[in-house]
N, C-alpha and C. Protein backbone atom coordinates (compact mmCIF):
# COMPACT_ATOMS: atom_id res chain seq x y z
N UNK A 1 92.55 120.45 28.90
CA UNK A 1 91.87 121.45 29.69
C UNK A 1 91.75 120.93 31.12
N UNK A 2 92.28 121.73 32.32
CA UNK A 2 91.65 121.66 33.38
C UNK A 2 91.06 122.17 34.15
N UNK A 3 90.11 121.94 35.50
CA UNK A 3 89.52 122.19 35.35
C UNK A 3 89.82 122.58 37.06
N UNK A 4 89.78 123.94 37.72
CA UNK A 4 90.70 124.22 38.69
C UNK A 4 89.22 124.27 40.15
N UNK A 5 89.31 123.67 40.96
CA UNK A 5 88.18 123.59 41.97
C UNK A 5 88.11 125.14 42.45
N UNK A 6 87.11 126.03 42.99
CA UNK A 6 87.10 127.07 43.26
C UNK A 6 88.25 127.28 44.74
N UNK A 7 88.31 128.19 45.31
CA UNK A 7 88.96 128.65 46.43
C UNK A 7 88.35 127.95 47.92
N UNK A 8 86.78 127.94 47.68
CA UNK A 8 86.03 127.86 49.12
C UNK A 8 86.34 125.86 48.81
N UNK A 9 86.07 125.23 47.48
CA UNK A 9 86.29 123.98 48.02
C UNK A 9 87.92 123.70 48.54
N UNK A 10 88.56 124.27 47.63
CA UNK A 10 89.95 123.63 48.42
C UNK A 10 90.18 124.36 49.65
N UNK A 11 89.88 124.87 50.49
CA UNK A 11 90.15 125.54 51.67
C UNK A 11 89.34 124.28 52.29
N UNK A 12 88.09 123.77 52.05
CA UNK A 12 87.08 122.96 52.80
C UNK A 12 87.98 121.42 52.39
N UNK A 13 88.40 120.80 51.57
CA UNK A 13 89.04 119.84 51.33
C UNK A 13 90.29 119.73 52.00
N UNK A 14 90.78 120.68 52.32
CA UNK A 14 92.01 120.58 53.14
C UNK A 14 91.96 120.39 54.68
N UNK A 15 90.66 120.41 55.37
CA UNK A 15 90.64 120.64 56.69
C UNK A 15 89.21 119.52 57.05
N UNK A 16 89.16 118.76 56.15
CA UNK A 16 88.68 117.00 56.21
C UNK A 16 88.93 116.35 57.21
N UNK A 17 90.52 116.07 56.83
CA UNK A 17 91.67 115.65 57.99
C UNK A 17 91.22 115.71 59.23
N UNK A 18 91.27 116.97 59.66
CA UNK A 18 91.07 117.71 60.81
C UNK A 18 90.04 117.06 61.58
N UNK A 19 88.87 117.30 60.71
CA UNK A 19 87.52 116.72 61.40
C UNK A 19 87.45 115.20 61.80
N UNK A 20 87.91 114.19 60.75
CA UNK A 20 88.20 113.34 61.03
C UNK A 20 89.11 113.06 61.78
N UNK A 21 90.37 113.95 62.30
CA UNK A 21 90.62 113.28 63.28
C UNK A 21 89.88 113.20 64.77
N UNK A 22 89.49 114.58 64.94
CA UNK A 22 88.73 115.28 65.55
C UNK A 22 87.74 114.20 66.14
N UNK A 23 86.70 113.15 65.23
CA UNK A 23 86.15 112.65 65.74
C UNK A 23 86.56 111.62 66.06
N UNK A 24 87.89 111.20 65.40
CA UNK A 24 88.46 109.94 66.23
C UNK A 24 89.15 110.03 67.95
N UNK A 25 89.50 111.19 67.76
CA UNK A 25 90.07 111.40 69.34
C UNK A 25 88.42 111.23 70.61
N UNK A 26 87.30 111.74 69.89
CA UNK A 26 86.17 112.15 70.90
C UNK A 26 85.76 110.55 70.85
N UNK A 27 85.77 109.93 69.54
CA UNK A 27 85.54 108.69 70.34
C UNK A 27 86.30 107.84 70.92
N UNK A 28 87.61 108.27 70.76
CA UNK A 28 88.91 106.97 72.11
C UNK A 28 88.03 107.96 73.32
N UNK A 29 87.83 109.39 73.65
CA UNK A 29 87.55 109.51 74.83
C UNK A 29 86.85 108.98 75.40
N UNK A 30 85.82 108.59 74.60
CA UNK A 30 84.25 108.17 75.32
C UNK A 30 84.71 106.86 75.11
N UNK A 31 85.29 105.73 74.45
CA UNK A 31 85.37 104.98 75.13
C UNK A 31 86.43 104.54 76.23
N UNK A 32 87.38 105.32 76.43
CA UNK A 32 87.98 105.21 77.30
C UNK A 32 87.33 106.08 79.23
N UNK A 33 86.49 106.86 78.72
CA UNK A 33 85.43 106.63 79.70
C UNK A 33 84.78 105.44 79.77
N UNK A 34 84.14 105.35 79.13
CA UNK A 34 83.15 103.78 79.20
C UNK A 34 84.24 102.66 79.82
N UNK A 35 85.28 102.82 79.25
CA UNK A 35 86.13 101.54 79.99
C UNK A 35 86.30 101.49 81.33
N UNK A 36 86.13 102.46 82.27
CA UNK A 36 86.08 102.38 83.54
C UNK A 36 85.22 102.96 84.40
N UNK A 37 84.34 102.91 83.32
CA UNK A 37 82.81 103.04 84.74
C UNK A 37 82.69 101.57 85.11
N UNK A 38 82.10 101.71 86.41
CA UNK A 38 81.64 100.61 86.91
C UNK A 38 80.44 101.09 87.63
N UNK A 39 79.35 100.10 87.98
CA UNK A 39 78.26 100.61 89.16
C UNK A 39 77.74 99.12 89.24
N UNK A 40 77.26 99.59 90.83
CA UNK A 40 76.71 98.51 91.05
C UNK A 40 75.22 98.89 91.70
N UNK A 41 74.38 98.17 91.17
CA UNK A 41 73.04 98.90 92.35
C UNK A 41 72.26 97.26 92.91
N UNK A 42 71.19 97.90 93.97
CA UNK A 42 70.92 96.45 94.52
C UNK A 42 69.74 96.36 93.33
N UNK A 43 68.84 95.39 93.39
CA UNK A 43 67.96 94.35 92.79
C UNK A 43 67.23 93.46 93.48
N UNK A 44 65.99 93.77 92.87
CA UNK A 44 64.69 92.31 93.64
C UNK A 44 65.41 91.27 93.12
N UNK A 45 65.26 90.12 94.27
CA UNK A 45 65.63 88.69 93.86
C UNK A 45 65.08 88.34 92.58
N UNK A 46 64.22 88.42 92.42
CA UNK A 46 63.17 88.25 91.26
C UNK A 46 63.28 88.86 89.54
N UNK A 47 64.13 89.31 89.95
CA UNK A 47 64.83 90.39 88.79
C UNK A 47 66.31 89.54 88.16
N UNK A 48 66.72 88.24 88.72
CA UNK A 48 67.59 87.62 88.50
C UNK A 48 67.30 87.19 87.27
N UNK A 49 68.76 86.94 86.29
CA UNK A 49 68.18 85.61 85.22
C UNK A 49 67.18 84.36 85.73
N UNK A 50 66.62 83.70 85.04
CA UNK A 50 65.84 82.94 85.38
C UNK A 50 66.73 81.54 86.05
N UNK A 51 68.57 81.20 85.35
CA UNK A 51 69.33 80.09 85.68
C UNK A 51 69.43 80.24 86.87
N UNK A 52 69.71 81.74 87.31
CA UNK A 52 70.51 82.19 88.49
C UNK A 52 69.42 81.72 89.58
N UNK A 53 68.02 82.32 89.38
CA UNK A 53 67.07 81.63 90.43
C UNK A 53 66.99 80.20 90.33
N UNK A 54 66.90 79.51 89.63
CA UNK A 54 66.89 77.92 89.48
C UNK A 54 67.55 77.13 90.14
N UNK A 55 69.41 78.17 90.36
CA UNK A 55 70.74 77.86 90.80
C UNK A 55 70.13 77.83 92.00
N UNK A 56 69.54 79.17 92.53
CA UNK A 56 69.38 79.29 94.05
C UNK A 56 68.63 78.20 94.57
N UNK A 57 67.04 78.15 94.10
CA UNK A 57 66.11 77.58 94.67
C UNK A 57 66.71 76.14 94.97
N UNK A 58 67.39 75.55 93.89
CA UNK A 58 68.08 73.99 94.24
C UNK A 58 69.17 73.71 95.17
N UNK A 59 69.95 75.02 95.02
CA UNK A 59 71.47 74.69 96.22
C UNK A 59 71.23 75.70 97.16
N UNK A 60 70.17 76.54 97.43
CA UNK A 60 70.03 77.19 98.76
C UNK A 60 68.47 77.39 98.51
N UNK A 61 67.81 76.09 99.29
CA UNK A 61 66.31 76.43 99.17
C UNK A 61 65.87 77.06 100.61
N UNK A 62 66.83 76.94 101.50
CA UNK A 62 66.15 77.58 102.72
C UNK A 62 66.74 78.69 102.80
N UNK A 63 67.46 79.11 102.34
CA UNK A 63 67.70 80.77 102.52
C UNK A 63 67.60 81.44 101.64
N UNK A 64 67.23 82.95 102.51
CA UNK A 64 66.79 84.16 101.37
C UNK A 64 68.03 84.88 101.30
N UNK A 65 68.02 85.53 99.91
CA UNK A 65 69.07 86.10 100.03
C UNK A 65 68.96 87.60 100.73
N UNK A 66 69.96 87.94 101.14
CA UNK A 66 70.21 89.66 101.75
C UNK A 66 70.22 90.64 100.84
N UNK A 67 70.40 90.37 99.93
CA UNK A 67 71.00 91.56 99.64
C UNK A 67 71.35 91.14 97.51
N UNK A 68 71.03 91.65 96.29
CA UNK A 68 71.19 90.95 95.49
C UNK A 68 71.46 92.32 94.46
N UNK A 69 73.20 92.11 93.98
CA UNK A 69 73.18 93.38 93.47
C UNK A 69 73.70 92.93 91.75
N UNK A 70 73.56 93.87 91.05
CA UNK A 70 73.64 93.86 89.37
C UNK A 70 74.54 94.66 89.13
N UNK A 71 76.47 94.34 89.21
CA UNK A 71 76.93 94.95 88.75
C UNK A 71 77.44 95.34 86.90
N UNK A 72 77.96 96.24 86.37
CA UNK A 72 78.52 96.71 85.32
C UNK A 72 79.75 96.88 85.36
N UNK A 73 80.91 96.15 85.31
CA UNK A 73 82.21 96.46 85.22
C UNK A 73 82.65 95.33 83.75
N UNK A 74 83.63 96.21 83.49
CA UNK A 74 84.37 95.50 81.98
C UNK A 74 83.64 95.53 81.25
N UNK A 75 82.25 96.19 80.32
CA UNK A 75 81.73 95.57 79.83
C UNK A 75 80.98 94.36 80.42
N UNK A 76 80.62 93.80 81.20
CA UNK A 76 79.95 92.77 81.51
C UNK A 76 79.06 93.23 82.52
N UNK A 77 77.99 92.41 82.64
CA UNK A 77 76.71 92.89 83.75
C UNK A 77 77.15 91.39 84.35
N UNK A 78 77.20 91.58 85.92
CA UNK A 78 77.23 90.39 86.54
C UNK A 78 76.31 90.45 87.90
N UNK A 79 75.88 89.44 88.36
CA UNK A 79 74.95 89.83 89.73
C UNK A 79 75.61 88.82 90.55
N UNK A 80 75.26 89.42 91.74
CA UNK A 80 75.59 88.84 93.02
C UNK A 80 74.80 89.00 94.29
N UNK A 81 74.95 87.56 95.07
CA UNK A 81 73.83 87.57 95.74
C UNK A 81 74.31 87.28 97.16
N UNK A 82 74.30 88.21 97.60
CA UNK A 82 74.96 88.00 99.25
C UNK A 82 74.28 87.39 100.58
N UNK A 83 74.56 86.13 101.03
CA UNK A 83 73.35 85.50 101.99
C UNK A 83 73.77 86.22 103.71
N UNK A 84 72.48 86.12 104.50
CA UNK A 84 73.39 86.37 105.57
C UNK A 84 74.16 85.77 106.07
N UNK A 85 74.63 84.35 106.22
CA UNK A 85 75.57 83.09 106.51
C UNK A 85 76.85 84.09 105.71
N UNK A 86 77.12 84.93 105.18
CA UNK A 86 78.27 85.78 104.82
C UNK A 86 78.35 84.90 103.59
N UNK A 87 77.87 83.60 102.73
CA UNK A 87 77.99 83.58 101.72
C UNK A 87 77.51 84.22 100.60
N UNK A 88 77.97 84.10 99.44
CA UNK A 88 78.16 85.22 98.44
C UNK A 88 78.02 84.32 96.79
N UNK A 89 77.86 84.26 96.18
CA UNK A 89 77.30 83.55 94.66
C UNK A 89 77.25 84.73 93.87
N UNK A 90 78.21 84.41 92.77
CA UNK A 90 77.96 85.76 91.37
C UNK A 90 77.82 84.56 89.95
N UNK A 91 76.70 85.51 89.48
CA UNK A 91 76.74 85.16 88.18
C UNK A 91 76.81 85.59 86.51
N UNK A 92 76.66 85.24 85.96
CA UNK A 92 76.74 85.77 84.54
C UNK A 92 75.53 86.62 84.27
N UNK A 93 75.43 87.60 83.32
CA UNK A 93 74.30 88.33 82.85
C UNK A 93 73.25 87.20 82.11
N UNK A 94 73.87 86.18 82.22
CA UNK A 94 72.27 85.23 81.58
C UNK A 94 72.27 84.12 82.38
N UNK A 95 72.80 84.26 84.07
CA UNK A 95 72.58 83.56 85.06
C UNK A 95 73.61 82.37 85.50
N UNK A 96 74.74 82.24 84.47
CA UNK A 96 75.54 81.08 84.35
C UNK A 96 75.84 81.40 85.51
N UNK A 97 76.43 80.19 86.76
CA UNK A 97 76.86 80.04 87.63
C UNK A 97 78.61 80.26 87.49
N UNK A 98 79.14 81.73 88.10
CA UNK A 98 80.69 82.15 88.16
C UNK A 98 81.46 81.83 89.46
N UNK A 99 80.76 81.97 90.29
CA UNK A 99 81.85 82.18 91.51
C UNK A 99 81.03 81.79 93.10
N UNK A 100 81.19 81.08 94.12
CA UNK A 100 80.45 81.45 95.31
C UNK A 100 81.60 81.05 96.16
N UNK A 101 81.63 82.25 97.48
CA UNK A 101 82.58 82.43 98.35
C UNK A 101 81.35 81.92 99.56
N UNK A 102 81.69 80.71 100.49
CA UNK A 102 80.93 80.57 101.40
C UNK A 102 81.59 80.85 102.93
N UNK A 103 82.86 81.30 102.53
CA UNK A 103 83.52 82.01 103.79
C UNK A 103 84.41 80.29 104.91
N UNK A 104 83.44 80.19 105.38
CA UNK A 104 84.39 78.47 106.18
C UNK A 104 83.49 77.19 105.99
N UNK A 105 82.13 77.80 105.76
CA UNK A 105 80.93 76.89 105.52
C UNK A 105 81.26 76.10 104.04
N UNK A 106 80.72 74.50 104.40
CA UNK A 106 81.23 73.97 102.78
C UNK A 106 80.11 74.37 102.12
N UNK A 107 80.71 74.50 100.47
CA UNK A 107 80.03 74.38 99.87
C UNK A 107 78.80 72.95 98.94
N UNK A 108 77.82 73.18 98.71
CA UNK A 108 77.10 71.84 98.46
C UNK A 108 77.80 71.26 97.75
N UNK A 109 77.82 69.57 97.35
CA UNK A 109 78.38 68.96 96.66
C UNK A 109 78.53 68.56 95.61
N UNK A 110 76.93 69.06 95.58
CA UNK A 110 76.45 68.97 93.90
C UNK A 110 77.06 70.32 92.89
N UNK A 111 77.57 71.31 93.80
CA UNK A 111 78.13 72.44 92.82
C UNK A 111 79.41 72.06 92.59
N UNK A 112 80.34 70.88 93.19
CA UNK A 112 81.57 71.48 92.82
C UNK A 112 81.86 70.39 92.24
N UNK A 113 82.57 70.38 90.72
CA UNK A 113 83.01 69.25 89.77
C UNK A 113 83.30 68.24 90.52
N UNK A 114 82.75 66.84 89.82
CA UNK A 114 83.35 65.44 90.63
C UNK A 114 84.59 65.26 90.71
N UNK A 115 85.55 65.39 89.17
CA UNK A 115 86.77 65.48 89.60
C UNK A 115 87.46 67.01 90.61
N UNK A 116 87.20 67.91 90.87
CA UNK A 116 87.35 68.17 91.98
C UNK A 116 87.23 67.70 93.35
N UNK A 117 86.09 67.07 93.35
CA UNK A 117 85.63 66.64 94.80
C UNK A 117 86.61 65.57 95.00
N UNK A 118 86.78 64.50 94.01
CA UNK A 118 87.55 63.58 94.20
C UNK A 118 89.28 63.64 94.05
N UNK A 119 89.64 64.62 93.91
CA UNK A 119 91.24 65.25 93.94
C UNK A 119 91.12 65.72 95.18
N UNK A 120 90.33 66.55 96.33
CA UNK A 120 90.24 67.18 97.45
C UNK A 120 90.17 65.91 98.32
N UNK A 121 89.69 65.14 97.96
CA UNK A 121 89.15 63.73 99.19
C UNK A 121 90.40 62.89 98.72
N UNK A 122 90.96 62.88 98.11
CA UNK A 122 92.07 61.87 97.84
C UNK A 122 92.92 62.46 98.47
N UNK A 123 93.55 63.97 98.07
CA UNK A 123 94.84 64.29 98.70
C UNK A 123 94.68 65.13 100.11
N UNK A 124 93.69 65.75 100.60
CA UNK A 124 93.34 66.37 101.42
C UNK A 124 91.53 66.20 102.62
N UNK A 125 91.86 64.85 102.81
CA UNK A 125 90.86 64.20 103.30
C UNK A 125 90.36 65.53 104.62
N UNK A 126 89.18 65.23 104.69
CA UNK A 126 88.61 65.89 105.58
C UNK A 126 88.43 67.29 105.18
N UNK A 127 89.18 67.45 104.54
CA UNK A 127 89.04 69.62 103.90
C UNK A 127 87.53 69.45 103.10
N UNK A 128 86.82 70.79 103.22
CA UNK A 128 85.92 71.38 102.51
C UNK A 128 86.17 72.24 101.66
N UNK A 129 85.36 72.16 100.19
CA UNK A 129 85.55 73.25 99.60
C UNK A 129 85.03 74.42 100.33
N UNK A 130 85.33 75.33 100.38
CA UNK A 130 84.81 76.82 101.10
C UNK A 130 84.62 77.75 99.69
N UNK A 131 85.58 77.21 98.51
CA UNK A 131 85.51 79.12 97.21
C UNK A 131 85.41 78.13 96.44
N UNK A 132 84.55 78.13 95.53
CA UNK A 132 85.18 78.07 93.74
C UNK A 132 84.70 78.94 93.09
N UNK A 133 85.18 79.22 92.12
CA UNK A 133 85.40 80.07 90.65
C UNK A 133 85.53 79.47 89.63
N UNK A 134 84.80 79.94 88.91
CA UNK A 134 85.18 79.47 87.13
C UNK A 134 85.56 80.91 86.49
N UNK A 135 86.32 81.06 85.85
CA UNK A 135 87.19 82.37 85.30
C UNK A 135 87.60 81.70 84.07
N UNK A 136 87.18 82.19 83.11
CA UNK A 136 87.31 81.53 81.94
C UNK A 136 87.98 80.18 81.73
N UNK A 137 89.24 79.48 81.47
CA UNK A 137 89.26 77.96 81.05
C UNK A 137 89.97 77.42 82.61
N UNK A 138 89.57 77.66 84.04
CA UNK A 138 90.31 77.62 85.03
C UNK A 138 89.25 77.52 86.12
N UNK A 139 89.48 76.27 86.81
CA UNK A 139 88.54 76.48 88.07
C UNK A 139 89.20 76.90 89.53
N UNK A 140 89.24 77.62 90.13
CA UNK A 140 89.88 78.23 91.06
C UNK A 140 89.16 78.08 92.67
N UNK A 141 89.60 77.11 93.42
CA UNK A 141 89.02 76.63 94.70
C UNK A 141 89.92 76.71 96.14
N UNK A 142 89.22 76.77 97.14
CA UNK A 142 89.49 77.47 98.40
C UNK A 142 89.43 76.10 99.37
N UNK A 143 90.11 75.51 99.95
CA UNK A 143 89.81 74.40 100.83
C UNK A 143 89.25 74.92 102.08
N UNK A 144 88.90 74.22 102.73
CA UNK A 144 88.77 74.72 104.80
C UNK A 144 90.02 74.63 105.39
N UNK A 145 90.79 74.11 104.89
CA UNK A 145 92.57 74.28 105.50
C UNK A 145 93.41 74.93 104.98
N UNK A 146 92.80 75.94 104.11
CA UNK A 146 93.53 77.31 103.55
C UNK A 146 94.30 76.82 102.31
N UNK A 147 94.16 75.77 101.48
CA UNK A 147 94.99 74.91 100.53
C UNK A 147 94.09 76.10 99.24
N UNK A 148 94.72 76.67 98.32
CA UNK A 148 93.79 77.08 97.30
C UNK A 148 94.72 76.27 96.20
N UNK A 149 93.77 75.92 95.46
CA UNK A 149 93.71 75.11 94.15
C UNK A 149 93.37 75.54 92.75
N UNK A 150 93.95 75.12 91.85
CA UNK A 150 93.72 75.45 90.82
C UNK A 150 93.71 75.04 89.52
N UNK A 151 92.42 74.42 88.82
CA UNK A 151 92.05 73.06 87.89
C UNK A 151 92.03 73.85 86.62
N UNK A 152 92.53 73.12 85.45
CA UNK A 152 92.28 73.13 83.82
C UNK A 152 90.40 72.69 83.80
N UNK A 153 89.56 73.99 83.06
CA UNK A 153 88.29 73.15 82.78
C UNK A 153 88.03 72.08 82.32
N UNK A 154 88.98 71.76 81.18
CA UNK A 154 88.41 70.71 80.72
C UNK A 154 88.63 69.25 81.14
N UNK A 155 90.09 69.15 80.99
CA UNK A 155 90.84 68.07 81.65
C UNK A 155 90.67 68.03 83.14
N UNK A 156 90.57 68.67 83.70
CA UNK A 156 90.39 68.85 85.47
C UNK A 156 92.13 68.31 86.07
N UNK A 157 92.85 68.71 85.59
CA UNK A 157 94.18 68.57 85.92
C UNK A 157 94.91 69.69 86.82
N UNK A 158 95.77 69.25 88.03
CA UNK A 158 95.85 71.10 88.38
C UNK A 158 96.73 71.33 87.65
N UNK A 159 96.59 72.94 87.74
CA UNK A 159 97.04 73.79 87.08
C UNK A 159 98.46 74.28 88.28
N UNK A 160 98.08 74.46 89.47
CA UNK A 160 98.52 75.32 90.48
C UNK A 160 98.09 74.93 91.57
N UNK A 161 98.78 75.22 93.14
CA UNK A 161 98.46 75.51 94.68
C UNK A 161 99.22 76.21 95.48
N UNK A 162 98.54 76.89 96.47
CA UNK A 162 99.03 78.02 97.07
C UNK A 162 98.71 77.39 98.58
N UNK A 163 99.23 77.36 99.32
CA UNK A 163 99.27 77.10 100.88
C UNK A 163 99.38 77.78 101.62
């Protein structure tokens, strides 16, 4: 004996599919929206992770910053803190120290890896760091004589230079 489903379910069983795909397309949309918003808005200094102020108060205790904004791009929240000296410091959403552009001014000495400092003073005496970056396993640095560099994190070996 079998046992035959009425008319209204198999009409409704057949168009399942549908819905399900239905909601798979609405969500690639939305996240393929989400994948390229970005915004950035400004922020009280004070509103920083707590590392990021710690960072400041020790390697820039006499200056305030200008200007301190909280962006959203990639998925990631990052802030940045723009001085008036035109330098610039970004960090991680839980304050890790990423990037500071100090334009021609060196940067302090205590921020930039020893074996960096000591690969710059060996082969390029007298240059200042002016950029570094950390970008995932890569430290990425800017001399005062336009030399940019480019170190393995761990090993501190270069990777690369651009002149």
């Amino acid at each position: 004996m079998t046992i035959k489903p009425s008319a209204y379910l198999r009409c409704r069983a057949g168009k399942g599919w549908l819905r399900g795909l239905g909601a798979l397309v609405a969500a690639a949309a939305l996240l393929a929206a989400a994948w390229v918003v970005e915004f950035e808005c400004a922020v009280s200094p004070h509103k920083l992770p707590l590392a990021a102020q710690e960072f400041l108060a020790e390697h820039y205790p006499q200056q305030t910053p200008a200007l301190v904004e909280r962006a959203y791009d990639d998925f990631r929240i990052t802030y940045e803190v723009f001085f008036h000296t035109g330098a610039h410091v970004r960090f991680s959403c839980r304050g890790a120290f990423r990037a500071l552009d100090s334009r021609q001014l060196p940067i302090p000495a205590a921020i930039v890896p020893e074996a960096v400092r000591a690969y710059a003073a060996k082969h390029y005496p007298g240059a200042a760091v002016t950029k570094l970056e950390h970008e995932r396993r890569e430290w990425e640095v800017r001399l005062s004589n336009g030399m940019e560099l480019s170190f393995d994190d761990r090993e501190f070996f270069l990777t690369g230079y651009d002149d």
